[in-house]
C-alpha atoms as a PDB file:
ATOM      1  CA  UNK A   1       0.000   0.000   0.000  1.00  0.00           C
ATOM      2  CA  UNK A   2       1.262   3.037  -0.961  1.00  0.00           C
ATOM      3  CA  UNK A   3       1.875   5.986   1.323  1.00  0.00           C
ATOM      4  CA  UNK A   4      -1.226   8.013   0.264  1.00  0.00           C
ATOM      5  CA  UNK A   5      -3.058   5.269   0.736  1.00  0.00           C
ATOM      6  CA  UNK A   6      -1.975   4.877   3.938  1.00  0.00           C
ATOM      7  CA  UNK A   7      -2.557   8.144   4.473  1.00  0.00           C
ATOM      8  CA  UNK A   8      -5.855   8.379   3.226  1.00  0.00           C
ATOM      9  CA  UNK A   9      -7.406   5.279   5.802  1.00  0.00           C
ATOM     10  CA  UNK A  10      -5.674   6.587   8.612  1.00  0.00           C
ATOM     11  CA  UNK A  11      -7.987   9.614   8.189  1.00  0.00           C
ATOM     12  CA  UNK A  12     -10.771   7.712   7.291  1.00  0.00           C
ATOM     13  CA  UNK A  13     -10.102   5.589  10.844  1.00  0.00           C
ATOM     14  CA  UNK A  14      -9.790   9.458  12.660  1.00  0.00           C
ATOM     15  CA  UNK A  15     -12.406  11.270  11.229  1.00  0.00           C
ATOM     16  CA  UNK A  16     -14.349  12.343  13.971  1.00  0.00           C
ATOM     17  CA  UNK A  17     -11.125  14.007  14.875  1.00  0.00           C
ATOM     18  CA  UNK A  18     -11.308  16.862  12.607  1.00  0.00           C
ATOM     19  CA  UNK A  19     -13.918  19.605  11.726  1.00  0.00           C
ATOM     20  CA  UNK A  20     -12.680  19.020   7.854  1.00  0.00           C
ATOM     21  CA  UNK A  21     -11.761  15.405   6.005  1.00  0.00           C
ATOM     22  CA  UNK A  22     -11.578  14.454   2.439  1.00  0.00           C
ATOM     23  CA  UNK A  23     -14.271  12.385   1.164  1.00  0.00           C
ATOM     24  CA  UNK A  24     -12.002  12.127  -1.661  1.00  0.00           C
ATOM     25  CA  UNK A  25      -9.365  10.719   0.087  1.00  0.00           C
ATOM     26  CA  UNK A  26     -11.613   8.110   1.676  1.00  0.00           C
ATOM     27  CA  UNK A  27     -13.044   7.072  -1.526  1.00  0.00           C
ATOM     28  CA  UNK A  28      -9.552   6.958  -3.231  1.00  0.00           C
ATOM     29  CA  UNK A  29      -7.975   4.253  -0.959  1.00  0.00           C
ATOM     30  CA  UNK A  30     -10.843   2.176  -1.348  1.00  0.00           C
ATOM     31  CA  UNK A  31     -11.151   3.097  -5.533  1.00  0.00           C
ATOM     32  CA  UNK A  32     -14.789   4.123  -5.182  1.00  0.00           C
ATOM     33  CA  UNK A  33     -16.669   7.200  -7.149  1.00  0.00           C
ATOM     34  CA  UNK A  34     -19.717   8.871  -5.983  1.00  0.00           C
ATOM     35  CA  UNK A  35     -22.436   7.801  -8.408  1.00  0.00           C
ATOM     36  CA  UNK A  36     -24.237  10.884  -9.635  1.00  0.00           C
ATOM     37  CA  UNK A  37     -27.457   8.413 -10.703  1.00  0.00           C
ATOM     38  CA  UNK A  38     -27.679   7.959  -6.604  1.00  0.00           C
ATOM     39  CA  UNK A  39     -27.730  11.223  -6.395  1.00  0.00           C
ATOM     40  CA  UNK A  40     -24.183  10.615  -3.798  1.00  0.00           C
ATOM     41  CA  UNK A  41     -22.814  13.980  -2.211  1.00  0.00           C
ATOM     42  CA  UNK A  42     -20.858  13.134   1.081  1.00  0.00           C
ATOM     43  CA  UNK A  43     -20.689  15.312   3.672  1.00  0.00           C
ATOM     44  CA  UNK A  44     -17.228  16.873   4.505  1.00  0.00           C
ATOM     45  CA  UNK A  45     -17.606  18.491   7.513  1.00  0.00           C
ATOM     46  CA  UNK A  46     -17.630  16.543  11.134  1.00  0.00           C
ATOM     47  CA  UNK A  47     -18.963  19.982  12.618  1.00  0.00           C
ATOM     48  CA  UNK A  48     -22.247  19.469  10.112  1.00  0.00           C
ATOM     49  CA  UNK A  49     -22.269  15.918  10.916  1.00  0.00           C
ATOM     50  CA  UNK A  50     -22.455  16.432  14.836  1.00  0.00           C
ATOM     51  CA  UNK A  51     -24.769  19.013  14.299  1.00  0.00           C
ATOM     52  CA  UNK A  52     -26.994  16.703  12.894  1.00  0.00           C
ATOM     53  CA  UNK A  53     -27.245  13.634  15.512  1.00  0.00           C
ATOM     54  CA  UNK A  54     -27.664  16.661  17.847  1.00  0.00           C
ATOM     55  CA  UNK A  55     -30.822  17.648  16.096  1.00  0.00           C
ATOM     56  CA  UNK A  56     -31.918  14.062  16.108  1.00  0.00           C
ATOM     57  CA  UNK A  57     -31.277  13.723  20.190  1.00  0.00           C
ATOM     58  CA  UNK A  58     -30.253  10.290  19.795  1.00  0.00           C
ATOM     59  CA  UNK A  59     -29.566   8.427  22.877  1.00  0.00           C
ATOM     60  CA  UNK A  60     -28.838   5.261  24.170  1.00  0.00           C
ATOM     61  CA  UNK A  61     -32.729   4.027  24.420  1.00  0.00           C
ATOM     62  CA  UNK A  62     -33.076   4.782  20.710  1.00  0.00           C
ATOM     63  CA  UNK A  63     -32.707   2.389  17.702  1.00  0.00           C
ATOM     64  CA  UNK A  64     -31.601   4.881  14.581  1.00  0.00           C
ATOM     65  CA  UNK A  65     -32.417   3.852  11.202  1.00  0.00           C
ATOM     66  CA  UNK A  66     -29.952   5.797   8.968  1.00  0.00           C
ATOM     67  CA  UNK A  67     -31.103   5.883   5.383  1.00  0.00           C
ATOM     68  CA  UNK A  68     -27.769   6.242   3.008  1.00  0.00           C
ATOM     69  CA  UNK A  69     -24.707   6.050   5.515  1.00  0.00           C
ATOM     70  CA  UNK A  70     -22.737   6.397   2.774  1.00  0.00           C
ATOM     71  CA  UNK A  71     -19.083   6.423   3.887  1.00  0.00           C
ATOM     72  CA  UNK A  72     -19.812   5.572   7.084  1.00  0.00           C
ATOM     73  CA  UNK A  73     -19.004   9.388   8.930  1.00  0.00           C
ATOM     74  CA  UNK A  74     -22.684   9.993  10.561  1.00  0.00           C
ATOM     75  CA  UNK A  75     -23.141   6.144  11.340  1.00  0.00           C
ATOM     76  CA  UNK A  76     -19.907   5.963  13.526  1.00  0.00           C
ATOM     77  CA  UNK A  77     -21.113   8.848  15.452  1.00  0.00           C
ATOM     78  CA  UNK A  78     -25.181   7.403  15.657  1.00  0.00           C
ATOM     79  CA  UNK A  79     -23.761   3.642  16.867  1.00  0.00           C
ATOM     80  CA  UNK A  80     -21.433   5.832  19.182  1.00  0.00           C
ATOM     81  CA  UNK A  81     -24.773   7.293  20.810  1.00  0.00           C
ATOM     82  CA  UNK A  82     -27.315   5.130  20.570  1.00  0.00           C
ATOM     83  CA  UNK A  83     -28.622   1.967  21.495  1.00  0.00           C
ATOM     84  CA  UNK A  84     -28.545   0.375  18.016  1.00  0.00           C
ATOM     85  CA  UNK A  85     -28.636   1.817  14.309  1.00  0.00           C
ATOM     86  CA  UNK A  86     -29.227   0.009  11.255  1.00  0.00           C
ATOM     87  CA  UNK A  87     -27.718   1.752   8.454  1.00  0.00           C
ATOM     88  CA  UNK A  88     -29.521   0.934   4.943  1.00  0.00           C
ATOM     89  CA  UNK A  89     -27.599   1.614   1.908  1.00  0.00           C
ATOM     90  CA  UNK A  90     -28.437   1.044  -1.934  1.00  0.00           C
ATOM     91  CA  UNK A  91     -25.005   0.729  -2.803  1.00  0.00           C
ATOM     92  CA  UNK A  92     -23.203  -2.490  -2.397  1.00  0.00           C
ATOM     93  CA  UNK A  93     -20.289  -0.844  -3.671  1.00  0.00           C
ATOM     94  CA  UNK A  94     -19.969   1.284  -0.507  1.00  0.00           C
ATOM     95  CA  UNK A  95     -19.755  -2.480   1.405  1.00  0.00           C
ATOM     96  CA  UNK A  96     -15.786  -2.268   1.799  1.00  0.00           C
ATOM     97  CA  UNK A  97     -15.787   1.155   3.344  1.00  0.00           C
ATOM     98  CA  UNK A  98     -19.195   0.593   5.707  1.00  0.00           C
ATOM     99  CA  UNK A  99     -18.408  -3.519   7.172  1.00  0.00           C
ATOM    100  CA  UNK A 100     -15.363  -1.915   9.528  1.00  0.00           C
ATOM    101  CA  UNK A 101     -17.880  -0.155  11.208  1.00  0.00           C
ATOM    102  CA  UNK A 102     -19.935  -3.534  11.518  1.00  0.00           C
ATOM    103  CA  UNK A 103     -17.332  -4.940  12.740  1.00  0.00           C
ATOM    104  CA  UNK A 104     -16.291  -2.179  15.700  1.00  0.00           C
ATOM    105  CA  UNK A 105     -19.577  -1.622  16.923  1.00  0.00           C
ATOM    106  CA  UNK A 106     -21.515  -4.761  17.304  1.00  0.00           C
ATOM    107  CA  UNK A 107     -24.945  -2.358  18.405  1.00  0.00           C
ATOM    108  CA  UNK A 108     -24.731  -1.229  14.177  1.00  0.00           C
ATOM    109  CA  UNK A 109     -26.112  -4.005  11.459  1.00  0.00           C
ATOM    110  CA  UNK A 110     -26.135  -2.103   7.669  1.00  0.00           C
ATOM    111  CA  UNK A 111     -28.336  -3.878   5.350  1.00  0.00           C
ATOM    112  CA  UNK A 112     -27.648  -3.185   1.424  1.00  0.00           C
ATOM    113  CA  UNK A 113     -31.227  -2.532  -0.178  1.00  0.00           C
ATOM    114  CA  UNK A 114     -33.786  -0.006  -1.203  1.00  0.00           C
ATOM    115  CA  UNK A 115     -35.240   1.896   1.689  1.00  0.00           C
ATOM    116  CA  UNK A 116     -38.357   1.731  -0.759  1.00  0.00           C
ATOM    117  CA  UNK A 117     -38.470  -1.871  -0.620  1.00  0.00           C
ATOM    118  CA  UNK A 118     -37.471  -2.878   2.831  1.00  0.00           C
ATOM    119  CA  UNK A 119     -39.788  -3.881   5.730  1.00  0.00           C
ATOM    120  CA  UNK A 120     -39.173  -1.320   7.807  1.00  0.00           C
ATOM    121  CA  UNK A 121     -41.684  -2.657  10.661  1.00  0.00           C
ATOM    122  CA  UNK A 122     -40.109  -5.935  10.196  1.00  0.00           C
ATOM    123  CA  UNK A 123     -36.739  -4.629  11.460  1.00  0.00           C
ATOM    124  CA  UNK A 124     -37.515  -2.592  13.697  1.00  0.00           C
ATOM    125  CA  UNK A 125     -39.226  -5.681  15.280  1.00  0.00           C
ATOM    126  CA  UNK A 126     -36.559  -7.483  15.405  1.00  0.00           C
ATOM    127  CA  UNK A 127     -34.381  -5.253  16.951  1.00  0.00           C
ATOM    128  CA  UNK A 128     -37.225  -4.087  19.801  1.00  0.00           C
ATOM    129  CA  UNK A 129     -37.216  -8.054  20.760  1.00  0.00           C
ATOM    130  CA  UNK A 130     -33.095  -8.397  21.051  1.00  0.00           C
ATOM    131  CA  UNK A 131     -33.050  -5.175  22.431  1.00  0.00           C
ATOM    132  CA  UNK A 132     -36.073  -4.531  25.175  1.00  0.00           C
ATOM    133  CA  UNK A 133     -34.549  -1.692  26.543  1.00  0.00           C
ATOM    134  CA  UNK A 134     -35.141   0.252  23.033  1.00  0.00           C
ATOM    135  CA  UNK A 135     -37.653   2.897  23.785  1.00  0.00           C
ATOM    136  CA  UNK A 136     -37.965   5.342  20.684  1.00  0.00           C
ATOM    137  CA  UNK A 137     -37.541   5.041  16.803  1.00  0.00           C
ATOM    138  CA  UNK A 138     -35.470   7.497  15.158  1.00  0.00           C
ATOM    139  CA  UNK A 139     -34.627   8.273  11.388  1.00  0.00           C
ATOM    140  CA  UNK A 140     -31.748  10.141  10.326  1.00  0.00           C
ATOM    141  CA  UNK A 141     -30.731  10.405   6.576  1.00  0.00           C
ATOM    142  CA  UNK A 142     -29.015  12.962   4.237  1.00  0.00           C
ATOM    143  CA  UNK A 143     -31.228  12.283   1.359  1.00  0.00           C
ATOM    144  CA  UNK A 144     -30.728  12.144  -2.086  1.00  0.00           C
ATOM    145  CA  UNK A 145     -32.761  15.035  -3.683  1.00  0.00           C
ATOM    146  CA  UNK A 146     -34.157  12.684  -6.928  1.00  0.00           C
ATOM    147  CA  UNK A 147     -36.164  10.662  -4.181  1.00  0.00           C
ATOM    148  CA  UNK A 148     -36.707  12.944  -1.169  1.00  0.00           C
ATOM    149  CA  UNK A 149     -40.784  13.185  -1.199  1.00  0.00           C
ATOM    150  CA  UNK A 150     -41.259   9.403  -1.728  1.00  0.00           C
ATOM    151  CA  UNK A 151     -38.854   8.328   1.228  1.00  0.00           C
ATOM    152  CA  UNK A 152     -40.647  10.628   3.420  1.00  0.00           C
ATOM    153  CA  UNK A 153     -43.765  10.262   2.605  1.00  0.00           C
ATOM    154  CA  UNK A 154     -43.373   6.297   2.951  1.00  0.00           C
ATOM    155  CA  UNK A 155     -41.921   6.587   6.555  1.00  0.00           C
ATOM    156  CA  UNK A 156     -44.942   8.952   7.595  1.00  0.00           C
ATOM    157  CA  UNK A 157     -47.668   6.831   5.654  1.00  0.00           C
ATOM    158  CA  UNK A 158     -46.548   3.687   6.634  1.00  0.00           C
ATOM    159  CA  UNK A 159     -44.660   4.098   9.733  1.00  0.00           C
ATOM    160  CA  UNK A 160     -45.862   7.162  12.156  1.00  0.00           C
ATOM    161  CA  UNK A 161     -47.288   5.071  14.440  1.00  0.00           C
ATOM    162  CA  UNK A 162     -43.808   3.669  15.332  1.00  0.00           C
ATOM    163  CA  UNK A 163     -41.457   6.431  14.732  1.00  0.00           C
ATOM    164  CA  UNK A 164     -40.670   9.224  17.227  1.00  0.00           C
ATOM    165  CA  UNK A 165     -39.135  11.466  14.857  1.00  0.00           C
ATOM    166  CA  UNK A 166     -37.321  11.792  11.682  1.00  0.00           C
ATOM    167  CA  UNK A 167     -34.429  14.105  10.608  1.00  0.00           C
ATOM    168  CA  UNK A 168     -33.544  14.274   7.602  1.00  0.00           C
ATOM    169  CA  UNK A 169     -30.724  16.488   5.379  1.00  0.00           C
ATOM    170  CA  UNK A 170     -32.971  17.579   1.828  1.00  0.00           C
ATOM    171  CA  UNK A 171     -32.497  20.025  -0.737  1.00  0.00           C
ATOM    172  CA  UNK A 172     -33.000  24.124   0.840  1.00  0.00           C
ATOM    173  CA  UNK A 173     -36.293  24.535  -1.402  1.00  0.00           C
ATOM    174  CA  UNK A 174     -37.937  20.898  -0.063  1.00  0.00           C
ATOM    175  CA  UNK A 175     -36.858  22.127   3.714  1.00  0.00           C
ATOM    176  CA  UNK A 176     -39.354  25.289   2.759  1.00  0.00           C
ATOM    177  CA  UNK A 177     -41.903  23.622   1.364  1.00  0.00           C
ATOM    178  CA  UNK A 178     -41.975  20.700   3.876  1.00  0.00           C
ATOM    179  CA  UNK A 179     -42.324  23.396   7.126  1.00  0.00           C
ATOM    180  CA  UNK A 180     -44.531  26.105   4.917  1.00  0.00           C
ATOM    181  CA  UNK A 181     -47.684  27.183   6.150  1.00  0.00           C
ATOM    182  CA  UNK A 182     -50.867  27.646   4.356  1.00  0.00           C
ATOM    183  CA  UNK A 183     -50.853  30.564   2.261  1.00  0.00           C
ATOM    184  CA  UNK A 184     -47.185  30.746   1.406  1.00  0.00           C
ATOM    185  CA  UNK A 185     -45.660  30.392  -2.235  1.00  0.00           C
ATOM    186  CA  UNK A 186     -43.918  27.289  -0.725  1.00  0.00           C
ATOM    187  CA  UNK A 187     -47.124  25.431   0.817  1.00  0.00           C
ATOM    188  CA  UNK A 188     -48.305  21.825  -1.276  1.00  0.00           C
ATOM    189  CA  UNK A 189     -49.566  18.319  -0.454  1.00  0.00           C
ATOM    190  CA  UNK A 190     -46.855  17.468   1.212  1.00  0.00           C
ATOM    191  CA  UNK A 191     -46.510  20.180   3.664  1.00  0.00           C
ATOM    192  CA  UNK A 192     -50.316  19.257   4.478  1.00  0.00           C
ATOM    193  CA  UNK A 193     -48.892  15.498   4.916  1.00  0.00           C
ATOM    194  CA  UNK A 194     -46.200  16.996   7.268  1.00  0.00           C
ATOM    195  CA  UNK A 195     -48.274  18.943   9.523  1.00  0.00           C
ATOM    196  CA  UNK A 196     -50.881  16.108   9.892  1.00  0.00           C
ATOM    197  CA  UNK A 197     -48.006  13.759  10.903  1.00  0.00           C
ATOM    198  CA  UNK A 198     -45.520  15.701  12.988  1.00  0.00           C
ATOM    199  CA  UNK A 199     -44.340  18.782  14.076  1.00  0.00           C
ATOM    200  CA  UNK A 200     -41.522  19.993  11.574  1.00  0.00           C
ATOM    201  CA  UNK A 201     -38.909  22.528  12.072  1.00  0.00           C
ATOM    202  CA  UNK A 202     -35.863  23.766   9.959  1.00  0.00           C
ATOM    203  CA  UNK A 203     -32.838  22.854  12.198  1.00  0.00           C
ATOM    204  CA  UNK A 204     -29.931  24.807   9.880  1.00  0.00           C
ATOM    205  CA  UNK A 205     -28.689  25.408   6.448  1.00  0.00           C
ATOM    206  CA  UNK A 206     -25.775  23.571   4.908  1.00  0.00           C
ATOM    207  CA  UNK A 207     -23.896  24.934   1.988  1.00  0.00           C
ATOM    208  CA  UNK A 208     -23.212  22.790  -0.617  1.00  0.00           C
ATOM    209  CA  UNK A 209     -19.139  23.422   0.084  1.00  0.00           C
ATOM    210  CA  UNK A 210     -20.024  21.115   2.517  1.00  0.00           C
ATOM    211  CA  UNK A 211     -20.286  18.386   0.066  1.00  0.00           C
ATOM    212  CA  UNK A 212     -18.260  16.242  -1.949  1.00  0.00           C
ATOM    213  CA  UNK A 213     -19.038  16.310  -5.250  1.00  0.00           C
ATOM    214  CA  UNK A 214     -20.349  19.864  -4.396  1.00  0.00           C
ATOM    215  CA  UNK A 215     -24.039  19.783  -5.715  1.00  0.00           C
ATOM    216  CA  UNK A 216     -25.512  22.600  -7.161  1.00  0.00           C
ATOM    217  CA  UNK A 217     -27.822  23.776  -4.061  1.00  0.00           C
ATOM    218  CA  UNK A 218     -27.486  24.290  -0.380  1.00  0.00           C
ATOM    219  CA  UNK A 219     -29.330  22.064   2.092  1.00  0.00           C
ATOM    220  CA  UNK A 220     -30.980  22.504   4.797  1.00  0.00           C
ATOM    221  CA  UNK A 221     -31.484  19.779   8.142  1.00  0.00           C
ATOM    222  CA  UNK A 222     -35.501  19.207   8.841  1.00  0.00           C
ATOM    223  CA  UNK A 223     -36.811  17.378  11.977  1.00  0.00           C
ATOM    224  CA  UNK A 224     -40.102  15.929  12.448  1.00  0.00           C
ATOM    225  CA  UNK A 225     -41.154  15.443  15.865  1.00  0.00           C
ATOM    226  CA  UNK A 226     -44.262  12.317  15.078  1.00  0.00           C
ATOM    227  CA  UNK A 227     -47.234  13.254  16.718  1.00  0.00           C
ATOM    228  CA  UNK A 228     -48.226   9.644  18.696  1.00  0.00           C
ATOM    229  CA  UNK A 229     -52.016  10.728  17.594  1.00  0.00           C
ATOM    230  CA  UNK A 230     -52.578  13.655  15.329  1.00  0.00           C
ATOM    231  CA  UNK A 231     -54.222  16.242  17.271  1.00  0.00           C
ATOM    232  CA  UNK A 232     -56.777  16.671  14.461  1.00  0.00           C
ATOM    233  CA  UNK A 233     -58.125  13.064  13.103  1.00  0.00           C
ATOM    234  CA  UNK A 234     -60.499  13.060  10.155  1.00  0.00           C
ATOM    235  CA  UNK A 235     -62.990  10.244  10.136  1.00  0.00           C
ATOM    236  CA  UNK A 236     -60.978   9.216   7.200  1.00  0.00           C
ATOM    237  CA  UNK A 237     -57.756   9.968   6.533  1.00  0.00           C
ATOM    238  CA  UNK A 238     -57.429   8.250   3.075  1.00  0.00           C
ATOM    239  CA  UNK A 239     -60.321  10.696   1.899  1.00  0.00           C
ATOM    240  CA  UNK A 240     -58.837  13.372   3.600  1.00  0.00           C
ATOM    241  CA  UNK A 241     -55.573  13.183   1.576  1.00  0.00           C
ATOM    242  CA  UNK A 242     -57.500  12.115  -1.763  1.00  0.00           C
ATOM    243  CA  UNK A 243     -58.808  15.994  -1.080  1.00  0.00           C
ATOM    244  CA  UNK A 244     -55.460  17.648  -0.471  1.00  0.00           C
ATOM    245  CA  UNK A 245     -54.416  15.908  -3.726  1.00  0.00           C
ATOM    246  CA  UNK A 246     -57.066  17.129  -5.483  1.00  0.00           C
ATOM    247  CA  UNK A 247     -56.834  20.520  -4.607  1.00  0.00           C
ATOM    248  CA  UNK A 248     -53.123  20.968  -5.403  1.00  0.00           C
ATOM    249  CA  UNK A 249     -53.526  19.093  -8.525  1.00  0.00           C
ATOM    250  CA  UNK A 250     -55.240  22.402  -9.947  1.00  0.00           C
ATOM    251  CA  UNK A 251     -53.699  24.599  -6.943  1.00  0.00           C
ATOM    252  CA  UNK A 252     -54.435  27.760  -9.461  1.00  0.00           C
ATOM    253  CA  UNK A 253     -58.084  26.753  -9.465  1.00  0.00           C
ATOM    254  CA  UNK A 254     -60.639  27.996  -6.471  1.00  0.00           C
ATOM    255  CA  UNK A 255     -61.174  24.649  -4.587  1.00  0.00           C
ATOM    256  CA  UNK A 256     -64.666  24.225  -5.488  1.00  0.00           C
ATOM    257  CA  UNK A 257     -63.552  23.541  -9.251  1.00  0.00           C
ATOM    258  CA  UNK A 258     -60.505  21.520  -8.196  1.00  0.00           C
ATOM    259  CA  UNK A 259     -62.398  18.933  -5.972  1.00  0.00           C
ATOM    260  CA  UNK A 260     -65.702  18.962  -8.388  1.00  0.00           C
ATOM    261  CA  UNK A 261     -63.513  18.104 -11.307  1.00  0.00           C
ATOM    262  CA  UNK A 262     -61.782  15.271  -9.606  1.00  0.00           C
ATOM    263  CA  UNK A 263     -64.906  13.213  -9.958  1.00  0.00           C
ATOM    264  CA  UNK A 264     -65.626  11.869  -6.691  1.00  0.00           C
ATOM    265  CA  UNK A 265     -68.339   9.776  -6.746  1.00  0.00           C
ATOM    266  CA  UNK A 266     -71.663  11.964  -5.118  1.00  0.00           C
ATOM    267  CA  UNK A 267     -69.403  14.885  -4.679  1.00  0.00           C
ATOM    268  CA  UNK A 268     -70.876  17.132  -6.947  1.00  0.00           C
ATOM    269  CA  UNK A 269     -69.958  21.184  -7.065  1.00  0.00           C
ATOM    270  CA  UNK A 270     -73.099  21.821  -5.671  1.00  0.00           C
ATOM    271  CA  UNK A 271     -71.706  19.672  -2.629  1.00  0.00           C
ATOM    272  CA  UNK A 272     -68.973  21.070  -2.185  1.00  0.00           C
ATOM    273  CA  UNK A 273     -70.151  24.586  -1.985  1.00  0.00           C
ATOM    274  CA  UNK A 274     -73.123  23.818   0.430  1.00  0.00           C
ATOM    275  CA  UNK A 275     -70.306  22.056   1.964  1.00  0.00           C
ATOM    276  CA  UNK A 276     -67.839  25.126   2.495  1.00  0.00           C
ATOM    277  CA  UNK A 277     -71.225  27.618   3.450  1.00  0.00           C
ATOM    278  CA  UNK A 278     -71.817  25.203   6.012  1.00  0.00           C
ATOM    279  CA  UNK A 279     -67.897  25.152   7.323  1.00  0.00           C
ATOM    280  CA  UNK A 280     -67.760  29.076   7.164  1.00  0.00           C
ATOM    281  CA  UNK A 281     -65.209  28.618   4.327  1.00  0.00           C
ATOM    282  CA  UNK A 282     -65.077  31.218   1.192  1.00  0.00           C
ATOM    283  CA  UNK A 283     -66.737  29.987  -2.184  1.00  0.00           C
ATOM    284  CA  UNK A 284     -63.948  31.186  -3.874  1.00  0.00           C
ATOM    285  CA  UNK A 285     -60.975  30.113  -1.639  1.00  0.00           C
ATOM    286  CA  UNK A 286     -58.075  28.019  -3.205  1.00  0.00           C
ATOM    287  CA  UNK A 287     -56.626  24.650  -1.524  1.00  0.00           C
ATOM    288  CA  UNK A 288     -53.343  26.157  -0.703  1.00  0.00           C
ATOM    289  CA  UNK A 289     -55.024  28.757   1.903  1.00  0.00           C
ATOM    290  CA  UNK A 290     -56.397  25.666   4.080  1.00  0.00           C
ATOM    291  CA  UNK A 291     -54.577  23.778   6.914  1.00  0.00           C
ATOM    292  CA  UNK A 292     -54.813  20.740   8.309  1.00  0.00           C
ATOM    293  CA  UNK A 293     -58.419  21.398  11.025  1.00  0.00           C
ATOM    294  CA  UNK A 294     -59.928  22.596   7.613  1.00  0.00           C
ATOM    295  CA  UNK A 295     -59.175  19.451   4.921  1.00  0.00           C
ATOM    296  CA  UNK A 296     -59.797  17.269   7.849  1.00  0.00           C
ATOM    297  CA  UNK A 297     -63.876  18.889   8.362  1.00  0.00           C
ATOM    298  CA  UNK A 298     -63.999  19.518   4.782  1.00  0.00           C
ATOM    299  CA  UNK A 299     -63.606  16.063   4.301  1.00  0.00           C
ATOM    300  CA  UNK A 300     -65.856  14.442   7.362  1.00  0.00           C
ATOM    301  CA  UNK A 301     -68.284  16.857   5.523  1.00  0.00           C
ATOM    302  CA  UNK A 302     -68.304  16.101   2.173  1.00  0.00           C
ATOM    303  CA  UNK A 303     -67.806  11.772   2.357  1.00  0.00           C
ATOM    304  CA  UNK A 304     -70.051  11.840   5.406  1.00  0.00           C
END
């Protein structure tokens, strides 16, 4: 092995050392490239890093699920703090840099898959029942930005009943738009989804000198506090969210025309405007000016 490379795993072994490392140098001594497809940007910064599992309070009761440890910097420092962390990466390629880690803390297990297509309740499971002690679910995750929405939305769809809170590192613009109120340029489905599920903060920015390959946008660190039972609880959820879709589909529209031309069965416009009289909502509103308390009557109203 050549002195550089020497070099270059010494500093991958001290990492949490220094405030500044070289993703570059990690991924030279083991002859990996970031892989632009999977959308790969490594963080370069231990100070960002930190900041992060600070955000996320992790602590020795939790069990972490990191989505995308990538070269392993924010999983040493999760299976340093908490009480166990699986680590699920798409890459195989990554397995050379990540197994070390396996191997020095026996509390981490990384599992090479799709986030989308693991059983997350499966694992988490398992890990309850060889661990009693576990007492809250985390997620932490610096996200790719091609499949931000998707990931989140599957963790709060699927898995809010089970999950304390999530923090996750996304594109500046999705940070907005996740935390946006109604009314604001920012505010879609998704920030409806959001607020139904959790409370959501911005936690900081990160520039993308941060980053290795440098992307083209900052980024900004989001955590969702899961409500254990939303405070506000349509009679149906599913319907409520088939409105919220609706009514961003045609956000431009006033919400009477949005929801009348999605075609719900016995939802005619006529409905829906007796419907809003009889909530003390404007005729001519648009979907992006309600919250949560209103999509969740609108709909106990109109699928009654």
């Amino acid at each position: 092995m050549s002195k550089q490379a020497e070099k270059n795993k010494l500093e991958r072994q001290e990492y949490g050392s220094h405030e500044r490392f070289s993703p570059y140098g990690i991924m030279a001594s083991y002859g990996f490239s970031a892989k632009k497809a999977l959308g790969q940007n490594f963080l370069s910064d231990m100070n960002i890093v930190r900041n992060i599992v600070d955000a996320a309070d992790v602590g020795t009761d939790d069990l972490v699920i990191e989505v995308g440890p990538g070269l392993g910097v924010m999983t040493a420092l999760l299976a340093e703090k908490a009480g166990c962390v699986i680590a699920i990466e798409i890459d195989r390629e990554l397995a050379p840099i990540l197994e070390p880690l396996v191997h020095k803390y026996p509390c981490l297990q990384v599992i090479y898959d799709d986030v989308m297509r693991t059983d997350i309740g499966k694992l988490i499971a398992e890990k309850r029942e060889a661990y009693p002690d576990l007492k809250r679910v985390k997620i932490v995750a610096n996200l790719p930005y091609y499949i931000t929405t998707p990931i989140i939305m599957m963790f709060l769809e699927q898995y809010a009943s089970i999950l304390t809170s999530l923090t996750f590192m996304v594109q500046k613009e999705v940070a907005r738009r996740l935390v946006s109120p109604p009314g604001s340029g920012e505010y879609g489905a998704i920030s409806v989804a959001v607020a139904y599920y959790s409370d959501a903060s911005v936690c900081f920015d990160v520039p993308a000198s941060c980053f290795v390959p440098r992307p083209k946008v900052d980024s900004s660190v989001v955590n969702m506090s899961v409500y254990p039972v939303p405070p506000i609880v349509p009679r149906s959820p599913d319907n409520m969210f088939r409105l919220v879709r609706a009514a961003f589909a045609q956000r431009r529209k006033m919400l009477v025309n949005a929801i009348s031309n999605a075609a719900f069965p016995g939802v005619s416009k006529e409905r829906v405007s007796e419907a809003l009289d009889k909530l003390g909502i404007f005729r001519t509103i648009r979907g992006e000016m309600l919250g949560v308390k209103e999509y969740a009557a609108l709909s106990d109203e109109l699928f009654e």
